[in-house]
Protein backbone atom coordinates (compact mmCIF):
# COMPACT_ATOMS: atom_id res chain seq x y z
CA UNK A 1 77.28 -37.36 -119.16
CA UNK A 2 77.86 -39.30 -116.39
CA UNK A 3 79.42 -38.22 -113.21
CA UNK A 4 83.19 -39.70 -112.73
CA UNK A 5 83.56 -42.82 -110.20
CA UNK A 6 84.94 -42.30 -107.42
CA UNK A 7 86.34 -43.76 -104.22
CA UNK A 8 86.52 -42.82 -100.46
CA UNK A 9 89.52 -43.33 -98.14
CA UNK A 10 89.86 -42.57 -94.67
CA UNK A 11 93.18 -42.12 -92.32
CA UNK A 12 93.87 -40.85 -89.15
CA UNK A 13 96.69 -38.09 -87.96
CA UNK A 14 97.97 -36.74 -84.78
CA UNK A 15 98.06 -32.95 -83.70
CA UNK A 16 100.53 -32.11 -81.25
CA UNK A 17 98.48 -30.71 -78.01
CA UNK A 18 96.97 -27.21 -77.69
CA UNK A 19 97.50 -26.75 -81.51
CA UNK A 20 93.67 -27.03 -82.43
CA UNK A 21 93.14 -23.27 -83.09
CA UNK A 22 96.15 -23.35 -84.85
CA UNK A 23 95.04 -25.94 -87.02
CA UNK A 24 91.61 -24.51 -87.79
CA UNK A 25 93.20 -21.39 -88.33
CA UNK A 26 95.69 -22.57 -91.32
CA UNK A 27 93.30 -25.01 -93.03
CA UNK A 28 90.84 -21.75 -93.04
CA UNK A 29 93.52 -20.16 -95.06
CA UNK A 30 94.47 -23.18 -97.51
CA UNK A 31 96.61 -21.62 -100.23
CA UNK A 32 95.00 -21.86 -103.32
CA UNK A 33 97.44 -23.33 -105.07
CA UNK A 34 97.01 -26.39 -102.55
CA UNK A 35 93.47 -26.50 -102.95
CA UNK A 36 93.45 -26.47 -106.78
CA UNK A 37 96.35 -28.86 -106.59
CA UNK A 38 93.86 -31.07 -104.75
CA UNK A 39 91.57 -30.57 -107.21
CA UNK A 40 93.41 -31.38 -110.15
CA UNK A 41 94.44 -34.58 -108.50
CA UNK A 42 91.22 -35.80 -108.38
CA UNK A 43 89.88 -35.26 -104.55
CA UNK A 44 86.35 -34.25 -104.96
CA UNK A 45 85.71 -33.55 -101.32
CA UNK A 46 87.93 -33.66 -98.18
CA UNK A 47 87.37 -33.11 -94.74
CA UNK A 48 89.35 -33.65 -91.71
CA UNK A 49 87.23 -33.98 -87.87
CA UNK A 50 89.39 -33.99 -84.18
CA UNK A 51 89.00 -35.49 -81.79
CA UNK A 52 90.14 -32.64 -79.11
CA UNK A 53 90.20 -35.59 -76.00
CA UNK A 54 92.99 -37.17 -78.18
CA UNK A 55 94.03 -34.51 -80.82
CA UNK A 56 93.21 -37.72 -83.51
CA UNK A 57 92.68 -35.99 -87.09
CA UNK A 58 89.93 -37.59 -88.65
CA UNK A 59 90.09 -37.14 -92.46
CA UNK A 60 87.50 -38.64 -94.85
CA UNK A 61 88.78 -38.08 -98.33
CA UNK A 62 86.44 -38.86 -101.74
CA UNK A 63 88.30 -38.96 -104.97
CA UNK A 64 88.34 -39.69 -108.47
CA UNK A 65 88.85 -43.66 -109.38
CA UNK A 66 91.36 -42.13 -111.80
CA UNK A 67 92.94 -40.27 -109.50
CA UNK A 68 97.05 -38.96 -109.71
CA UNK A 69 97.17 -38.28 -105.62
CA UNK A 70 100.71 -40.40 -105.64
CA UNK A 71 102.07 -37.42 -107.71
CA UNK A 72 100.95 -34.58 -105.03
CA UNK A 73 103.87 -35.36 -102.49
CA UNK A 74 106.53 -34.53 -105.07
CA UNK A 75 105.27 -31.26 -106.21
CA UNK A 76 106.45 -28.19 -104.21
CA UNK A 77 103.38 -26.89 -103.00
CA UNK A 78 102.93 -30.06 -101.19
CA UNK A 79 105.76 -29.91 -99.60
CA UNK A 80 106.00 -26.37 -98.95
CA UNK A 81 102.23 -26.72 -96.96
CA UNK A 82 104.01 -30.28 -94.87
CA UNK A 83 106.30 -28.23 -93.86
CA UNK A 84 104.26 -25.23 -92.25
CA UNK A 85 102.63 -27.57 -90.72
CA UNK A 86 105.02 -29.52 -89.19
CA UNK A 87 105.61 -27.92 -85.97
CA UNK A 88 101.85 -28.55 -85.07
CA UNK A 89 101.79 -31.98 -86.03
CA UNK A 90 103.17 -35.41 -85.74
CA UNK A 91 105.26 -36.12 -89.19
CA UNK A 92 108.32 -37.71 -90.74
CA UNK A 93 111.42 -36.62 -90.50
CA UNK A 94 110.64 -35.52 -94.54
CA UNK A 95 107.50 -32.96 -92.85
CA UNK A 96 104.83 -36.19 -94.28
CA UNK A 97 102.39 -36.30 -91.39
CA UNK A 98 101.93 -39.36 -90.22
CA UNK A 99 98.78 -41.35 -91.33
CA UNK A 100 97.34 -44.38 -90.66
CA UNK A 101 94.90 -46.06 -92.52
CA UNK A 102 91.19 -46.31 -91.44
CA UNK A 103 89.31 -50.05 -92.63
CA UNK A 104 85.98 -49.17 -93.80
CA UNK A 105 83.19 -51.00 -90.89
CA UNK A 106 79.95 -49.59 -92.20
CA UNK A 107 78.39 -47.16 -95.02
CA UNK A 108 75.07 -46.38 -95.45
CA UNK A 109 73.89 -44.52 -98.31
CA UNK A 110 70.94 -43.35 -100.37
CA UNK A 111 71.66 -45.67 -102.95
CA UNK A 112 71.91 -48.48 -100.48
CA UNK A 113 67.96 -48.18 -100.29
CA UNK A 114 66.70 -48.60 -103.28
């Protein structure tokens, strides 16, 4: 059986200032539910990286071609977890941090050298 394809997507997010520890601290206790909502959705792995000169949020997110992410922001564990962490970040008035995109410049890969 072959493994499923996937896709990578990267966007940028802003912490507010002095909230790094914060940040670190809540992602270290994900709920559960969140994470295996994740999961179900299709992300495969997910990491975020800051930049603390900035407070830039760096995530790199791998998921399923056949993913159902578009669903997550209507279910209310979703929204629940935007808005605990809304008073560390920058967001919507709806709690939705606010992301921007990241264009792809360069991948290198195992599979690029054969």
């Amino acid at each position: 059986m072959s493994a499923p394809a996937v896709e990578t997507v990267a966007f940028r997010m802003t912490m507010n200032s002095g909230q790094a520890e914060e940040y670190r601290r809540r992602h270290d206790e994900i709920w559960p539910d969140l994470s295996n909502a994740l999961i179900a959705a299709g992300v495969v792995d997910y990491r975020i990286f800051l930049d603390p000169v900035s407070d830039a949020l760096f995530a790199v997110l791998t998921r399923r071609v056949d993913h159902s992410m578009d669903e997550l922001p209507r279910t209310q564990i979703m929204q629940d977890w935007w808005a605990m962490m809304a008073d560390i970040m920058e967001t919507g008035p709806d709690n939705v941090p606010t992301q921007v995109d990241l264009q792809p410049v360069f991948r290198l890969g195992i599979a690029d050298q054969r």
